[in-house]
Protein backbone atom coordinates (compact mmCIF):
# COMPACT_ATOMS: atom_id res chain seq x y z
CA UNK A 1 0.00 0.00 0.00
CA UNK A 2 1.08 3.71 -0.62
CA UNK A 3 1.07 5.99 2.02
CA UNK A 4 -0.55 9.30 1.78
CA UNK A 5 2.42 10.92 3.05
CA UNK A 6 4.40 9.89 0.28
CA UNK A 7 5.60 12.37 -2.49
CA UNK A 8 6.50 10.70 -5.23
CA UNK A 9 4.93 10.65 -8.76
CA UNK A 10 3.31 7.53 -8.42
CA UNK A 11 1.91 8.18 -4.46
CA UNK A 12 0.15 11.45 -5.91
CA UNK A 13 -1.44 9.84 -9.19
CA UNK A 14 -2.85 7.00 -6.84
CA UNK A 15 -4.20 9.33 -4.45
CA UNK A 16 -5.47 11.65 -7.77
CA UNK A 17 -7.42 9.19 -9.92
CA UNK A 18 -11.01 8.24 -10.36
CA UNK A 19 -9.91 4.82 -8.93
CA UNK A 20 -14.01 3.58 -9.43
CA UNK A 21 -14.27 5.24 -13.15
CA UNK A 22 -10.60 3.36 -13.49
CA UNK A 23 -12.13 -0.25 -12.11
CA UNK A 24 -15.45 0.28 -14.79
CA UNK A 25 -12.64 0.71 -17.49
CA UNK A 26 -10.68 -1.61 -16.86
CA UNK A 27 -13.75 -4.26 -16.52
CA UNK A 28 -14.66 -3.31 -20.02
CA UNK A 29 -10.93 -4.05 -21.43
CA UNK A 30 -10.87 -7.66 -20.15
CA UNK A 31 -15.01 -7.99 -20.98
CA UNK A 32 -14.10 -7.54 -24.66
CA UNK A 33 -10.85 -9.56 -24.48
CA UNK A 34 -13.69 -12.43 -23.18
CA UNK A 35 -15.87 -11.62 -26.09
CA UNK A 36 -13.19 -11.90 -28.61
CA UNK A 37 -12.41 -15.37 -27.49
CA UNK A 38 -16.32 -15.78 -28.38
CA UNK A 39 -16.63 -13.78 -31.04
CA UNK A 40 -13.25 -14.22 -33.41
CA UNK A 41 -12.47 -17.30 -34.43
CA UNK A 42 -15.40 -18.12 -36.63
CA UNK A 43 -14.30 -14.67 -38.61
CA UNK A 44 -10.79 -15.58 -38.93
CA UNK A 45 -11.68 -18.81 -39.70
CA UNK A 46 -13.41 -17.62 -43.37
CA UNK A 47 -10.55 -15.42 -43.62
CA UNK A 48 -7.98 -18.40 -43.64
CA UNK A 49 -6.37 -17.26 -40.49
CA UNK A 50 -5.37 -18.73 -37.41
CA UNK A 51 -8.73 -19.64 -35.27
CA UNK A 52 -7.65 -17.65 -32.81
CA UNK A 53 -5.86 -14.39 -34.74
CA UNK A 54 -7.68 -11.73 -33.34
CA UNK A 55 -7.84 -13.00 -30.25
CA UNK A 56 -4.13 -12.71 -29.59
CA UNK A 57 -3.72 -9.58 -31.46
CA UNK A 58 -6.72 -7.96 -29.02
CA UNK A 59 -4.68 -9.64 -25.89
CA UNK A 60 -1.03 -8.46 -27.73
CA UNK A 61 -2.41 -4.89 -27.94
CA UNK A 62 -4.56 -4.80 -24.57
CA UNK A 63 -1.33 -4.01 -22.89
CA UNK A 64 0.51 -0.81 -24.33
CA UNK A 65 -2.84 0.28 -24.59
CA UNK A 66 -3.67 0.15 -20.71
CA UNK A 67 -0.11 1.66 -20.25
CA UNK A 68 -1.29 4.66 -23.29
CA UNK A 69 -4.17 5.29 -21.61
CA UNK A 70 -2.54 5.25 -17.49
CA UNK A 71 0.81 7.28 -19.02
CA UNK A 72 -1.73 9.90 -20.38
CA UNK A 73 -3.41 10.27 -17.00
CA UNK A 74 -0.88 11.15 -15.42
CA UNK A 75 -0.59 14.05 -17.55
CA UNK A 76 -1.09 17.89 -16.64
CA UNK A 77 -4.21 19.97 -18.42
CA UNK A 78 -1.36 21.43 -20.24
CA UNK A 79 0.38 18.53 -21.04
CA UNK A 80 -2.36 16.80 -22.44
CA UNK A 81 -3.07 20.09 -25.09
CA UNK A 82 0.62 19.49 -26.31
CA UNK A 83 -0.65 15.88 -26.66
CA UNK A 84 -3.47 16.35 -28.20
CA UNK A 85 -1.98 19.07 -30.62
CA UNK A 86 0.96 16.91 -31.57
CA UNK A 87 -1.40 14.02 -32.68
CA UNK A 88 -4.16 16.19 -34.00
CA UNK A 89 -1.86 17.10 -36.63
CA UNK A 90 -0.08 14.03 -37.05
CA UNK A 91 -3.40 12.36 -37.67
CA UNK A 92 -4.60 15.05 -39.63
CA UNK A 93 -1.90 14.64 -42.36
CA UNK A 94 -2.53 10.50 -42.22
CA UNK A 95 -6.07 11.57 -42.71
CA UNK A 96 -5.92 13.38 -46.04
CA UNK A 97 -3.13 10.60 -47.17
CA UNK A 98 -6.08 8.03 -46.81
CA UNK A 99 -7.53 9.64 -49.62
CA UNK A 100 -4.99 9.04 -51.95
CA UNK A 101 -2.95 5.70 -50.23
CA UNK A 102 -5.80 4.44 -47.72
CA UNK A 103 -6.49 0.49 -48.38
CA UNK A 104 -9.62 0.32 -50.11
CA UNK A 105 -12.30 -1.67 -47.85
CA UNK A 106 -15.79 -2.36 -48.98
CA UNK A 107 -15.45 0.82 -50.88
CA UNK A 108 -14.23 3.24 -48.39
CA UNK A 109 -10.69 4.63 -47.87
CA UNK A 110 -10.50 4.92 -43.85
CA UNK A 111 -6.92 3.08 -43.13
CA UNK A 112 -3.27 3.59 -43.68
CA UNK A 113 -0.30 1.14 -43.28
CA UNK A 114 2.75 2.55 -41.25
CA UNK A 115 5.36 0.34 -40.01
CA UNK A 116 3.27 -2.71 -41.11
CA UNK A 117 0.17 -1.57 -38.88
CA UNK A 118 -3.31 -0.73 -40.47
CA UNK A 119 -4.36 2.19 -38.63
CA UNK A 120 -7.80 4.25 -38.76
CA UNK A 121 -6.85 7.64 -38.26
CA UNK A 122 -10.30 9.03 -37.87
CA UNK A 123 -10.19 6.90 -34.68
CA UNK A 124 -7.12 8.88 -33.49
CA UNK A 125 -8.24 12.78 -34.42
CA UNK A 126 -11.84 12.42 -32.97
CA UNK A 127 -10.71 13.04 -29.16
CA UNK A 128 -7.67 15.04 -29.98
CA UNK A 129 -10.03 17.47 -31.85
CA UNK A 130 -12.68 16.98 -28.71
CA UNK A 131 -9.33 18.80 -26.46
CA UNK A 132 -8.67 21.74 -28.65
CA UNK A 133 -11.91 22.51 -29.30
CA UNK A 134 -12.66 22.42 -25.82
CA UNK A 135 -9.26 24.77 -25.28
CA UNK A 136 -10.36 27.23 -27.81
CA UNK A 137 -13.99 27.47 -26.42
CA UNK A 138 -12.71 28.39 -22.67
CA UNK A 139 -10.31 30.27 -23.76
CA UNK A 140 -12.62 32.28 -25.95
CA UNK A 141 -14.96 33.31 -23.29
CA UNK A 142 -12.07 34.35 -20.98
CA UNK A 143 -10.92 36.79 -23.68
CA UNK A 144 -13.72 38.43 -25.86
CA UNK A 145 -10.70 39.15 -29.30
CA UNK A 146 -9.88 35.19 -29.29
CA UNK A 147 -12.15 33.86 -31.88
CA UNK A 148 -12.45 30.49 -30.46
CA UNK A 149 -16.25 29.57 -31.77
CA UNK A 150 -14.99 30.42 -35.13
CA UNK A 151 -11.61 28.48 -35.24
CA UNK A 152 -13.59 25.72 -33.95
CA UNK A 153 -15.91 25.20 -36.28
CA UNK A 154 -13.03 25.67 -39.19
CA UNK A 155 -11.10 23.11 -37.69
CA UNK A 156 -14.05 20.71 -37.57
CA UNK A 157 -15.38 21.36 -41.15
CA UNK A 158 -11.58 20.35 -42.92
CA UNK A 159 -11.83 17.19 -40.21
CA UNK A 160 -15.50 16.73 -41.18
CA UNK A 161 -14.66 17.27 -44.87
CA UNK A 162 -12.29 14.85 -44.94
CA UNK A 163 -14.26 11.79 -43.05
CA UNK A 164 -17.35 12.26 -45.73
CA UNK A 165 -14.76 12.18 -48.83
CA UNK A 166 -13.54 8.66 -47.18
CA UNK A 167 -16.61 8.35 -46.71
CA UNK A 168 -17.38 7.75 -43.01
CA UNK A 169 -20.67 9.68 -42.62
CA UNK A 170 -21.37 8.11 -39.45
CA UNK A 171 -17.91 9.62 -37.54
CA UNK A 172 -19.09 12.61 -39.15
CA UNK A 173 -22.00 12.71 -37.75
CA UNK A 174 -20.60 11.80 -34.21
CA UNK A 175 -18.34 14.35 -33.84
CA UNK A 176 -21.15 16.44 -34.71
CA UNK A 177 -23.07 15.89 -32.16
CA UNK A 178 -20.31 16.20 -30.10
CA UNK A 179 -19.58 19.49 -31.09
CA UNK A 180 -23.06 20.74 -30.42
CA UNK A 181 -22.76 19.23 -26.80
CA UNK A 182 -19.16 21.27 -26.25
CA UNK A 183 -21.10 24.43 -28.04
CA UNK A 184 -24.11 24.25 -25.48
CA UNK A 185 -22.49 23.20 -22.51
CA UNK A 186 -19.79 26.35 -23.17
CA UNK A 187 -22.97 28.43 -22.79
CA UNK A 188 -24.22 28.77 -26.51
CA UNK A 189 -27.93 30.23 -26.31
CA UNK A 190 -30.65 28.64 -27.88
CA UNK A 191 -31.02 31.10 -30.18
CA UNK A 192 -27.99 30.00 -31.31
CA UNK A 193 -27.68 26.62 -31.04
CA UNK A 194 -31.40 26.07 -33.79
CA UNK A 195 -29.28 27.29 -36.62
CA UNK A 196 -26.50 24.98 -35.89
CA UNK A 197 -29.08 22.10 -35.72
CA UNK A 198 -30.98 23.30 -38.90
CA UNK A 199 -27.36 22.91 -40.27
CA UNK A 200 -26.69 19.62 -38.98
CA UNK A 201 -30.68 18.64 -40.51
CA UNK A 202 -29.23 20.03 -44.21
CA UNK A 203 -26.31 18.12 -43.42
CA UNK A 204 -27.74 14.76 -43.20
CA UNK A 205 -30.19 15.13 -45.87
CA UNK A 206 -27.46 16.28 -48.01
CA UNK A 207 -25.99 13.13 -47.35
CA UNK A 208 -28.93 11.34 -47.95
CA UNK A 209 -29.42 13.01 -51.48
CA UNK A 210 -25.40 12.76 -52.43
CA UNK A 211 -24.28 9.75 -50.83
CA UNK A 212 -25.91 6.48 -51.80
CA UNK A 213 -24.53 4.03 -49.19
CA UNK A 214 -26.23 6.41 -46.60
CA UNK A 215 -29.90 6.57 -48.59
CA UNK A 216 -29.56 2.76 -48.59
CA UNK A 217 -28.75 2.31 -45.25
CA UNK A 218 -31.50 5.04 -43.71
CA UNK A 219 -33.99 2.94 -46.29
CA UNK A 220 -33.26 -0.10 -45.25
CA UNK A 221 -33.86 0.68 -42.09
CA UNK A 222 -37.11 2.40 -42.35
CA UNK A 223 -37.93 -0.12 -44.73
CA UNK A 224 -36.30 -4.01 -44.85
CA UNK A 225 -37.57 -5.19 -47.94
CA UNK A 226 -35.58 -2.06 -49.55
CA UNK A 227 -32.65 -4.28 -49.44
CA UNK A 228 -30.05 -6.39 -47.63
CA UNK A 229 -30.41 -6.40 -44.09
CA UNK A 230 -28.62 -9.77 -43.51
CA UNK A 231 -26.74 -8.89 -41.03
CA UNK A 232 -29.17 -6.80 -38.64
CA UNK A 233 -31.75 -9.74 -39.29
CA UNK A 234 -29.13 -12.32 -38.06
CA UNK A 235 -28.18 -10.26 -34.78
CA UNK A 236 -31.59 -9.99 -34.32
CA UNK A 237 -31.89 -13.66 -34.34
CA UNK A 238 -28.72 -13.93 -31.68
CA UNK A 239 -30.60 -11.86 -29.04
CA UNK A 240 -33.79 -14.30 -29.75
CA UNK A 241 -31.61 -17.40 -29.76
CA UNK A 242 -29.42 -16.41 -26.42
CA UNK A 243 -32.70 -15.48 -24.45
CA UNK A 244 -32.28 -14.40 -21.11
CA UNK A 245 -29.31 -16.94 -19.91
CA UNK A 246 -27.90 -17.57 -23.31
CA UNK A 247 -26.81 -20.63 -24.91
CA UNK A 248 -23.27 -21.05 -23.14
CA UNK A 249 -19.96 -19.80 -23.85
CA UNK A 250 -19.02 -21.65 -27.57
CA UNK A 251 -22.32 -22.45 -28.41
CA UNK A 252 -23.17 -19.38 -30.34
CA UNK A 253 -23.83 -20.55 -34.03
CA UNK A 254 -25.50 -16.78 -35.45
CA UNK A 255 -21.55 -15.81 -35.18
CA UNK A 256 -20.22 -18.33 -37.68
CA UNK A 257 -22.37 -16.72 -40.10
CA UNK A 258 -22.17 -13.31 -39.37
CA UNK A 259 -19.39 -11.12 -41.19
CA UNK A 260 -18.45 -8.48 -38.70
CA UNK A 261 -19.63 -10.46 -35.29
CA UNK A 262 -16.03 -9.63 -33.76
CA UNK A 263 -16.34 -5.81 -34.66
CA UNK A 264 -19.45 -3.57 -35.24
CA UNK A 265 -21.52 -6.79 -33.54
CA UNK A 266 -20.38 -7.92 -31.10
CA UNK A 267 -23.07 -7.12 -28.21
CA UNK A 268 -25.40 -9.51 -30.76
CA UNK A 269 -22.56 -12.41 -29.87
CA UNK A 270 -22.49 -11.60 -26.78
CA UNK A 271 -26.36 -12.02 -26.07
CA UNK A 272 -26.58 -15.50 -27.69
CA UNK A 273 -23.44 -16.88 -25.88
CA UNK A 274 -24.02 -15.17 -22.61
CA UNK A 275 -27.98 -14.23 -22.53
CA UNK A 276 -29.51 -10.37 -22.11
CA UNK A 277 -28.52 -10.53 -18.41
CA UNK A 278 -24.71 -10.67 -19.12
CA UNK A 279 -25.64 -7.43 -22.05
CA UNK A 280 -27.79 -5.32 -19.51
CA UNK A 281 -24.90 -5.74 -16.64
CA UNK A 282 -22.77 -4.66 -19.97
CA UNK A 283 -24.38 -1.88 -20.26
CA UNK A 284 -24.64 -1.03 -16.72
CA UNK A 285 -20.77 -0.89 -16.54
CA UNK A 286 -21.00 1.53 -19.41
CA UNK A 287 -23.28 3.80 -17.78
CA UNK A 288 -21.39 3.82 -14.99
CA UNK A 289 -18.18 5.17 -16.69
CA UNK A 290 -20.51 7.67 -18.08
CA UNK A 291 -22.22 9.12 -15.35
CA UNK A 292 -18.87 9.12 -13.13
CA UNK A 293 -17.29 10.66 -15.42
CA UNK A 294 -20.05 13.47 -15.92
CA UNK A 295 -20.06 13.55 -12.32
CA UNK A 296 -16.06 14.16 -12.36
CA UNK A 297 -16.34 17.02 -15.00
CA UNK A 298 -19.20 18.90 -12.75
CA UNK A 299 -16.38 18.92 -9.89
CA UNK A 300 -13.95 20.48 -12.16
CA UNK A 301 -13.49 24.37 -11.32
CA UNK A 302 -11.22 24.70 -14.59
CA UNK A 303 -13.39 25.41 -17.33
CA UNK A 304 -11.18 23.73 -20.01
CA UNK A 305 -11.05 20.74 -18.00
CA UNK A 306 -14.88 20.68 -17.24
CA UNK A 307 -15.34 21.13 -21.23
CA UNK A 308 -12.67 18.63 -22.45
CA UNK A 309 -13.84 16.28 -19.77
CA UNK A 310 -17.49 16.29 -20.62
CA UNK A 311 -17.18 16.40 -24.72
CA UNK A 312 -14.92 13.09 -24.51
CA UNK A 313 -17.37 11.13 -22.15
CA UNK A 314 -20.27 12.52 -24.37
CA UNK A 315 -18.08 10.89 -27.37
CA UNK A 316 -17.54 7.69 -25.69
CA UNK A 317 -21.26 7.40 -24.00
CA UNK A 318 -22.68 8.20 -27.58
CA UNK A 319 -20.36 5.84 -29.94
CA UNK A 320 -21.53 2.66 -27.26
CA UNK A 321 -25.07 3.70 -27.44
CA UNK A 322 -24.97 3.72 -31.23
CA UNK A 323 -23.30 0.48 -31.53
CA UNK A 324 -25.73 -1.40 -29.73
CA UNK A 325 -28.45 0.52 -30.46
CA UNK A 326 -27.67 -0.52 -34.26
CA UNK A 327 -27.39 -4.06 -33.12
CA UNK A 328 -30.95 -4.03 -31.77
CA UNK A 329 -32.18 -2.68 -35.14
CA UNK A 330 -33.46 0.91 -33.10
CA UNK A 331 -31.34 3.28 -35.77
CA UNK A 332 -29.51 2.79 -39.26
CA UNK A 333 -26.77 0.65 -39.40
CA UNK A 334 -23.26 3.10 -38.53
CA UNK A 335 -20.17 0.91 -38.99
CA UNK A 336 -19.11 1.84 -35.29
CA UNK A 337 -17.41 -0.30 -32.80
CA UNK A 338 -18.13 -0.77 -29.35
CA UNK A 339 -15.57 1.02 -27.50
CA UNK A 340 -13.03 -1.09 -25.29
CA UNK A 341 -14.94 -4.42 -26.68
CA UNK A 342 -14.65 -4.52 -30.58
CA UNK A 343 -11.61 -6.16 -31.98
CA UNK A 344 -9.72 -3.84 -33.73
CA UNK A 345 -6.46 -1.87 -33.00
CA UNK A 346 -6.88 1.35 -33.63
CA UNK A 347 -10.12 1.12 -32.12
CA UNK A 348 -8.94 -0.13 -28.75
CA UNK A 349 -6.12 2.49 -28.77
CA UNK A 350 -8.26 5.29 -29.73
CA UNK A 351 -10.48 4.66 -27.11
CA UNK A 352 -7.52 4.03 -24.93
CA UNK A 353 -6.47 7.42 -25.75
CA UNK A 354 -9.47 9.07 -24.76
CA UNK A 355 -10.04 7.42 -21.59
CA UNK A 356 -6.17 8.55 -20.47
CA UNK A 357 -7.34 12.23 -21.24
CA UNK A 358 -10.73 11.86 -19.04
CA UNK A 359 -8.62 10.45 -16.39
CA UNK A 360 -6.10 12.67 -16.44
CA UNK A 361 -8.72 15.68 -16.41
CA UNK A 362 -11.04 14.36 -13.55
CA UNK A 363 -8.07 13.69 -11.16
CA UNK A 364 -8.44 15.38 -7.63
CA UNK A 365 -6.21 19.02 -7.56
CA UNK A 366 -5.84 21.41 -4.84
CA UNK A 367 -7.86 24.85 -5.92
CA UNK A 368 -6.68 27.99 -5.16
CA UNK A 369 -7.40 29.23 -1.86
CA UNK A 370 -9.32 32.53 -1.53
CA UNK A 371 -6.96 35.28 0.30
CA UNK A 372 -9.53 35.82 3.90
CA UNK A 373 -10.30 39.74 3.99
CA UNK A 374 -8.87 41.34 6.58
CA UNK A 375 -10.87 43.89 8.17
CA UNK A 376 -8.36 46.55 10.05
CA UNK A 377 -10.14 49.13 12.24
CA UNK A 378 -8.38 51.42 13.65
CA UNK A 379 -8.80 52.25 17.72
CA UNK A 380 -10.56 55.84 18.83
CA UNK A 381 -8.08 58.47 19.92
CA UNK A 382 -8.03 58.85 23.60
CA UNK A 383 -9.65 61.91 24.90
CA UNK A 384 -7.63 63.60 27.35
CA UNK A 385 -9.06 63.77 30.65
């Protein structure tokens, strides 16, 4: 055990973490290192792999992504801006080079190869972009000539710009959202905030009208016989099949036959192998790590860290609730993992990523303390007798 009256780095980072939003994390690493070992092998499998492929590339990568994600909490506010600047950048130039040397997958452009790793780097730039935004907000409403509204939305159109020429109109319209929850919670008036959504409305039915994999996914959804809607229909059929117990770890047979079960769905492999009682304790955990950290981000008197704090949970709360909420067949299908569970590197280290910054911005710091007033009165002159 540490001592509280020890100094040293480690001593004060124990003593400064959300050790309960740390515990809900954590359970949510090893839950989709369990669900991989379900999930996986039947994928790799038809891909001519080893059964258990992803399995040990989730487990290879589980580790320097816990130690990404407790290095970055240990960070200072204005350590993690350098961060977050450094990769927003970085990412932002792998970004546009998708476009032009991104591996073509089921006709969108959305990874690069460096150093023999397929990375996403839309993954990587959504909570980077979260922290500056969230710097450039505060900061704007502590002095009136920084144009920090404006910047903000610049540097989320080029971002936004380049995920819908990938295209990856469901990122888009995550970060989005997102942005609408840092706008409002910095303050933004209504008045304000109904042209923004009008904009986002224009936005989607411009994507509707443009984009044809988007009209066929919102019309399959609002209508099935449209077109294909194998895979919704089959994890449909793996929340029927798993009832409320499920059918046993292994016995799953919806997953051999389902093309992304170890990715976008997952939670559907998880209900027939495990039953809905495993998926609404799931889900419990994942409310948890929302509402603690919401709770976290109300205690923070630092208005950049309050912002920052709150946009990234917002991200993470809203990204789980789509993916299972598309698994369930209750919105269009979004090509979106489930954070922390999904196989997938860049995914888990993403995620990873943005975790480290929440932690690191909800730790415990001393506040200033208020200088008392001291009230000096002086004593009547004596009278002389």
């Amino acid at each position: 055990m540490v001592s509280r009256t020890d100094r040293s780095a480690f001593a004060e980072w124990l003593w400064t973490i959300d050790r309960y939003m740390l515990i809900g994390i954590f359970t949510l690493m090893v839950s989709g290192l369990v669900l991989s070992l379900a999930a996986s092998p039947p994928v790799a499998e038809r891909l001519g792999l080893e059964s258990f492929y992803f399995v040990k590339k989730q487990a290879l990568f589980l580790i320097p992504s816990a130690a990404v994600m407790l290095g970055v909490s240990a960070l200072s506010p204005r350590y993690i801006r350098r961060v977050a600047l450094v990769v927003f950048c970085v990412m932002l130039v792998l970004l546009l080079g998708t476009l032009f040397f991104g591996s073509d997958i089921k006709g969108a452009r959305r990874w690069v190869s460096l150093f023999g790793i397929s990375i996403q780097p839309s993954e990587f730039i959504k909570p980077v972009l979260v922290v500056i935004i969230a710097f450039l907000l505060s900061e704007g409403r502590k002095a009136q000539d920084i144009p920090g509204q404006l910047i903000s939305i610049l540097l989320f159109g080029i971002v936004a710009a380049m995920l819908v020429a990938q295209p990856d109109f469901g990122q888009t319209m995550l970060l989005t959202i997102v942005l609408f929850a840092l706008f409002f919670l910095n303050g933004l008036s209504w008045l304000a905030i109904v042209p923004l959504g009008l904009m986002g409305i224009l936005g989607v039915a411009a994507g509707f009208t443009y984009l044809p994999h988007v009209r066929g996914r919102i019309m399959r959804f609002l209508d099935p016989s449209s077109g294909d809607t194998y895979q919704i229909d089959k994890a449909i059929d793996s929340f029927i099949a798993g009832g409320w117990l499920g059918r046993g770890v292994g016995e799953g047979t919806v997953k051999r036959i389902l093309p992304d079960s170890h990715t976008d769905f997952i939670f559907a492999v998880a209900a027939e192998e495990y039953g809905i009682i495993v998926c609404v304790v799931l889900v419990t955990v994942f409310a948890f790590v929302v509402l603690r950290g919401l709770y976290m981000a109300t205690q923070d008197q630092d208005p950049f860290g309050r912002l920052a704090s709150s946009g990234l949970i917002v991200m993470f709360g809203l990204q789980s609730t789509i993916n299972m909420a598309v698994n369930l067949n209750l919105m269009p299908a979004k090509g979106m993992t489930l954070p922390l569970i999904s196989s997938g590197v860049s995914s888990l280290m993403a995620i990873s990523l943005t975790m480290g910054f929440v932690l690191a911005l909800t730790r415990k710091r001393p506040q200033p303390r208020k200088n008392p007033i001291i009230t000096v009165t002086r004593a009547a002159p004596v009278q002389p007798a």
